[in-house]
Protein backbone atom coordinates (compact mmCIF):
# COMPACT_ATOMS: atom_id res chain seq x y z
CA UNK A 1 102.06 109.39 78.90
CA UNK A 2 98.87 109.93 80.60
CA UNK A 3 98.93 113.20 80.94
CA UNK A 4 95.64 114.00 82.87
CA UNK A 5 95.57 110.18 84.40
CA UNK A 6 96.77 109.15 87.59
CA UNK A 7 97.91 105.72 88.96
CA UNK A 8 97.05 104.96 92.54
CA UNK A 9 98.42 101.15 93.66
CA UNK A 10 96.28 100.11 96.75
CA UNK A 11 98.64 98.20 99.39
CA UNK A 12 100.58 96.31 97.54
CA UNK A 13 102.37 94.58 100.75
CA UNK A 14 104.06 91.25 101.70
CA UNK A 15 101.09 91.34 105.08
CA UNK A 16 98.40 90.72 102.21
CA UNK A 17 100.44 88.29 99.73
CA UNK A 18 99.98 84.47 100.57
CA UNK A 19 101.81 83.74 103.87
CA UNK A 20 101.39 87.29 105.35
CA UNK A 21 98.86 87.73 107.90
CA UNK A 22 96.02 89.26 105.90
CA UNK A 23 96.49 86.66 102.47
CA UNK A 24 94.54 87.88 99.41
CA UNK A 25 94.05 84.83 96.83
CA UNK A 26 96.87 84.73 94.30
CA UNK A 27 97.94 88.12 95.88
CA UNK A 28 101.47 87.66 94.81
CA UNK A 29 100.34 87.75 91.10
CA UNK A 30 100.50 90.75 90.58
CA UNK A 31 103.58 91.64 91.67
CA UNK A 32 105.59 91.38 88.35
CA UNK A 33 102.61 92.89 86.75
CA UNK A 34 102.97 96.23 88.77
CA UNK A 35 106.62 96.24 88.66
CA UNK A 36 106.42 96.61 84.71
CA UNK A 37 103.26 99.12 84.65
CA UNK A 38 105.72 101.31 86.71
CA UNK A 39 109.21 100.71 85.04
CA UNK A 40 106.36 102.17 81.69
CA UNK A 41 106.06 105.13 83.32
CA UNK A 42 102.43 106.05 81.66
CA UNK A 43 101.14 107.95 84.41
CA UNK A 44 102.01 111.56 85.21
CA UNK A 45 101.38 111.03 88.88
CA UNK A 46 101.59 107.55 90.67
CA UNK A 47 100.13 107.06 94.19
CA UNK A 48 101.04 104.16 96.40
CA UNK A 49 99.03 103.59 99.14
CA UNK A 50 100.22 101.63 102.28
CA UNK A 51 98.16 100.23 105.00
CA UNK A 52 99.85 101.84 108.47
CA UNK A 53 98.16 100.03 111.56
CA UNK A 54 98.79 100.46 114.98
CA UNK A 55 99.55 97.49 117.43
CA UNK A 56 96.30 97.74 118.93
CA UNK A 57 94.33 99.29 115.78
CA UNK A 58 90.21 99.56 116.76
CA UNK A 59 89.64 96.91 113.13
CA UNK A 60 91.55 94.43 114.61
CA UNK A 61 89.72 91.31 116.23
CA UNK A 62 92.76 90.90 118.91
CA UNK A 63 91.62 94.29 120.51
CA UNK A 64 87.82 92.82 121.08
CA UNK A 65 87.84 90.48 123.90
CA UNK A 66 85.97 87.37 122.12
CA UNK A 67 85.99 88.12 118.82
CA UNK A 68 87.67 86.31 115.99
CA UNK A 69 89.08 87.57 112.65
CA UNK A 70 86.16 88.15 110.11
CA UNK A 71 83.30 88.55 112.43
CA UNK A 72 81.27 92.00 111.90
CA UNK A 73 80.73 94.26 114.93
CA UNK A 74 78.92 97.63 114.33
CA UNK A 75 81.32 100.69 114.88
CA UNK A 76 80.21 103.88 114.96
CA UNK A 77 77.06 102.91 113.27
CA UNK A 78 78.06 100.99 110.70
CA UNK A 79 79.39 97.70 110.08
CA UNK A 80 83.35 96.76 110.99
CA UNK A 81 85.07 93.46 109.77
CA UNK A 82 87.05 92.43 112.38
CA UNK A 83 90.91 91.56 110.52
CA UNK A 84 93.93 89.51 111.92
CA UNK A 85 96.56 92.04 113.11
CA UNK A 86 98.00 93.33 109.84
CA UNK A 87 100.30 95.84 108.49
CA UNK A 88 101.36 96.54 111.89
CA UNK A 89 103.72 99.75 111.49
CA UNK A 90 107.47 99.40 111.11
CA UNK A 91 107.19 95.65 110.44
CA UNK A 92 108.11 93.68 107.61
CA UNK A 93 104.68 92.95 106.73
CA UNK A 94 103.92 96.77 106.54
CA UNK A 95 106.12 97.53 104.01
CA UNK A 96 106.06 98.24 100.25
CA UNK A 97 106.58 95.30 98.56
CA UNK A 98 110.21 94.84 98.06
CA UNK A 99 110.39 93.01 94.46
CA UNK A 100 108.44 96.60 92.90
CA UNK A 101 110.91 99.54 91.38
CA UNK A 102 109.29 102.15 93.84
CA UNK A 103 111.34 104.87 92.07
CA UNK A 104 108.28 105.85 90.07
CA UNK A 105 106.04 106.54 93.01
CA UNK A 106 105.31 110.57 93.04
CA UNK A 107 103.53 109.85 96.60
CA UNK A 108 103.22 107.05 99.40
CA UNK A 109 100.36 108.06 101.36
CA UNK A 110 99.54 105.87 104.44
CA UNK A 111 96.42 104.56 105.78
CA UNK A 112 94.81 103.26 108.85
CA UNK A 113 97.48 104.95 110.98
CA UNK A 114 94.68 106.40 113.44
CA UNK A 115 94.47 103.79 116.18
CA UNK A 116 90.04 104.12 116.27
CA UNK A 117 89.09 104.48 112.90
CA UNK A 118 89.97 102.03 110.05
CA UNK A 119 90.80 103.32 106.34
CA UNK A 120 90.21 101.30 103.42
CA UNK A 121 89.99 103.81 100.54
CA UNK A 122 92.76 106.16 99.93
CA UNK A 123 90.47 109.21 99.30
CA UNK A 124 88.72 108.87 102.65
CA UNK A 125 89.03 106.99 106.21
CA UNK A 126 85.98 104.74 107.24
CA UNK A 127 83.36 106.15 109.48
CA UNK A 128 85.01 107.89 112.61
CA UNK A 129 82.85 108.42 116.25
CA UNK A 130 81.71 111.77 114.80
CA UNK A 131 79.60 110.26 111.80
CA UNK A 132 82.02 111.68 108.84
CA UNK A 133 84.33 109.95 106.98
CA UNK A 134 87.22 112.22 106.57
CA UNK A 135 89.60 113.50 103.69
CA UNK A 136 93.17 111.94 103.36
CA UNK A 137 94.01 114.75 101.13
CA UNK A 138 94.35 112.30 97.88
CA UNK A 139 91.92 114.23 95.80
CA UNK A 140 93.25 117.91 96.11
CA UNK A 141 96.82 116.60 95.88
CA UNK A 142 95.64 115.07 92.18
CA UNK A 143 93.42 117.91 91.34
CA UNK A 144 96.76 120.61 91.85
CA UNK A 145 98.68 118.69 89.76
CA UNK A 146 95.72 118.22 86.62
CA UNK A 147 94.69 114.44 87.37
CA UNK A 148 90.95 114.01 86.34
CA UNK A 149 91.44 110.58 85.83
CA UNK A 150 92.19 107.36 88.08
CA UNK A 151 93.10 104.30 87.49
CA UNK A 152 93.31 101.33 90.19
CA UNK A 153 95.52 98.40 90.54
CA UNK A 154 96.17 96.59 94.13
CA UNK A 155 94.87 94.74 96.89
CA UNK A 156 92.56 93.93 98.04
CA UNK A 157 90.28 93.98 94.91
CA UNK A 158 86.86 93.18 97.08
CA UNK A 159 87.82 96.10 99.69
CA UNK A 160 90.41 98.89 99.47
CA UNK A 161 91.00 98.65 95.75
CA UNK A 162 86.51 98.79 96.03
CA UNK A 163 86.63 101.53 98.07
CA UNK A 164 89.32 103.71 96.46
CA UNK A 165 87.44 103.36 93.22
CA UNK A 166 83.84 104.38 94.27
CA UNK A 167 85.42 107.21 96.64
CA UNK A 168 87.33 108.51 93.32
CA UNK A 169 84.37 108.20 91.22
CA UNK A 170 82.30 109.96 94.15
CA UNK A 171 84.63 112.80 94.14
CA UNK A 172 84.49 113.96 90.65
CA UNK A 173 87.23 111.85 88.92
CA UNK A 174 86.66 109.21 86.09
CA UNK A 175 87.76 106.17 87.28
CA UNK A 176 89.19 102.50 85.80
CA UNK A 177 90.21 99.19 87.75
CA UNK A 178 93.15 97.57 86.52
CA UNK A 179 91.56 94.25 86.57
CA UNK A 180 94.21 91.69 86.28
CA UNK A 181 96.65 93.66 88.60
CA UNK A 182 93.97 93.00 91.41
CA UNK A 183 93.46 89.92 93.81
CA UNK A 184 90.48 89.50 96.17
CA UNK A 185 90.35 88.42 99.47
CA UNK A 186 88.27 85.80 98.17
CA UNK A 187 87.29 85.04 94.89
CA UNK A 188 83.58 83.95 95.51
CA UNK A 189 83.34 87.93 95.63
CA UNK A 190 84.24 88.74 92.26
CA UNK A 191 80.74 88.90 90.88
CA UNK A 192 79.76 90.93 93.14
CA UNK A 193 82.73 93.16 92.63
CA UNK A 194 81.96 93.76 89.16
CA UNK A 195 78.42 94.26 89.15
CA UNK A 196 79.03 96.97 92.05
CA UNK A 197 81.78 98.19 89.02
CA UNK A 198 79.44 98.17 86.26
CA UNK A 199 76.24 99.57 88.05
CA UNK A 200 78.97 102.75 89.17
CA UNK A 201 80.01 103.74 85.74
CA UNK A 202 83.90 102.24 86.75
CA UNK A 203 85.74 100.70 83.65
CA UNK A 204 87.18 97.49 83.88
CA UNK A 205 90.29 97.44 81.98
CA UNK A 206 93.35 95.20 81.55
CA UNK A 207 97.09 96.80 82.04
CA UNK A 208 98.06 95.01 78.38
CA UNK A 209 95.47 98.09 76.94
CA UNK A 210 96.99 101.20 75.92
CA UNK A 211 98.31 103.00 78.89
């Protein structure tokens, strides 16, 4: 047991697994993967997190009259990558996936459910119209119960799994990707991945290591 680690599992949802409507490479990979990591139970506290759109969600390119999914717009100052409608609440797509044992999962916190601001990490939303990227409550729920530690499995490796990891490592917690229980949107962006990894001070670790 890891007794002052957590595991947080970024999205793992059919909307991102090939087929669904936002398809990570090989996205249904890791599937069996996580299923076993949680049957293990190694971690004191496990986090899902689960992307929660809105029909008409701000990141998506349908609600931007000529835009197509994966152009960049600036919101709120900084750049937005416009998505294909994904994860849209109370649809299949949205939900956990169903071929995990959830029964280990401590807490399912949802993302992305506020219709102007999108939310990749599962510390902290995305840059809102007031400048500030604000608090999902992640990090004092894992500091009450004694987590110091993270570690990150999920999709998508290049983006919320990215983001969840820096924002952890930001707010005080040491923090690991589960490498081979992540998928990328894209694989050409693996390099740059794990040199944004390394240069952070993240560990890169493998779920067949001691956990």
């Amino acid at each position: 047991m890891q007794n002052h680690a957590a595991l947080i599992l970024v999205d793992v949802q059919p909307d991102f697994m090939p087929g669904g409507a936002l398809a990570c490479q090989e996205g249904d990979t890791i599937v069996p993967g996580i299923d076993r990591l949680l049957r293990r139970r190694r971690f004191k506290q496990t986090v899902a997190t689960q992307d929660w759109h809105p029909r008409t969600h701000i990141s998506f390119a349908s609600t931007h009259a000529s835009k197509s999914p994966f152009q960049q717009i600036s919101l709120y100052g900084h750049p937005q990558t416009l998505w294909p409608d994904h994860c849209v609440q109370n649809t299949p797509g949205a939900s956990l996936h169903p071929a995990i044992d959830w029964s280990a999962v401590d807490l399912i916190l949802r993302k992305g459910n506020d219709p102007q601001v999108d939310s990749y990490s599962g510390f902290r939303e995305n840059h809102g119209p007031n400048g500030n990227r604000p608090s999902t409550g992640l990090a004092g729920w894992l500091r009450e119960r004694g987590a110091d530690e993270v570690y990150v499995a999920g999709l998508a490796r290049d983006v919320c799994v990215l983001w969840t990891v820096q924002d952890a490592l930001a707010l005080g917690f040491r923090a690991h990707v589960l490498w081979d229980l992540t998928r990328p949107v894209t694989a050409e962006s693996d390099q740059v991945t794990r040199e944004a990894l390394r240069i952070a001070g993240i560990g890169i670790v493998e779920s067949a290591e001691d956990l």
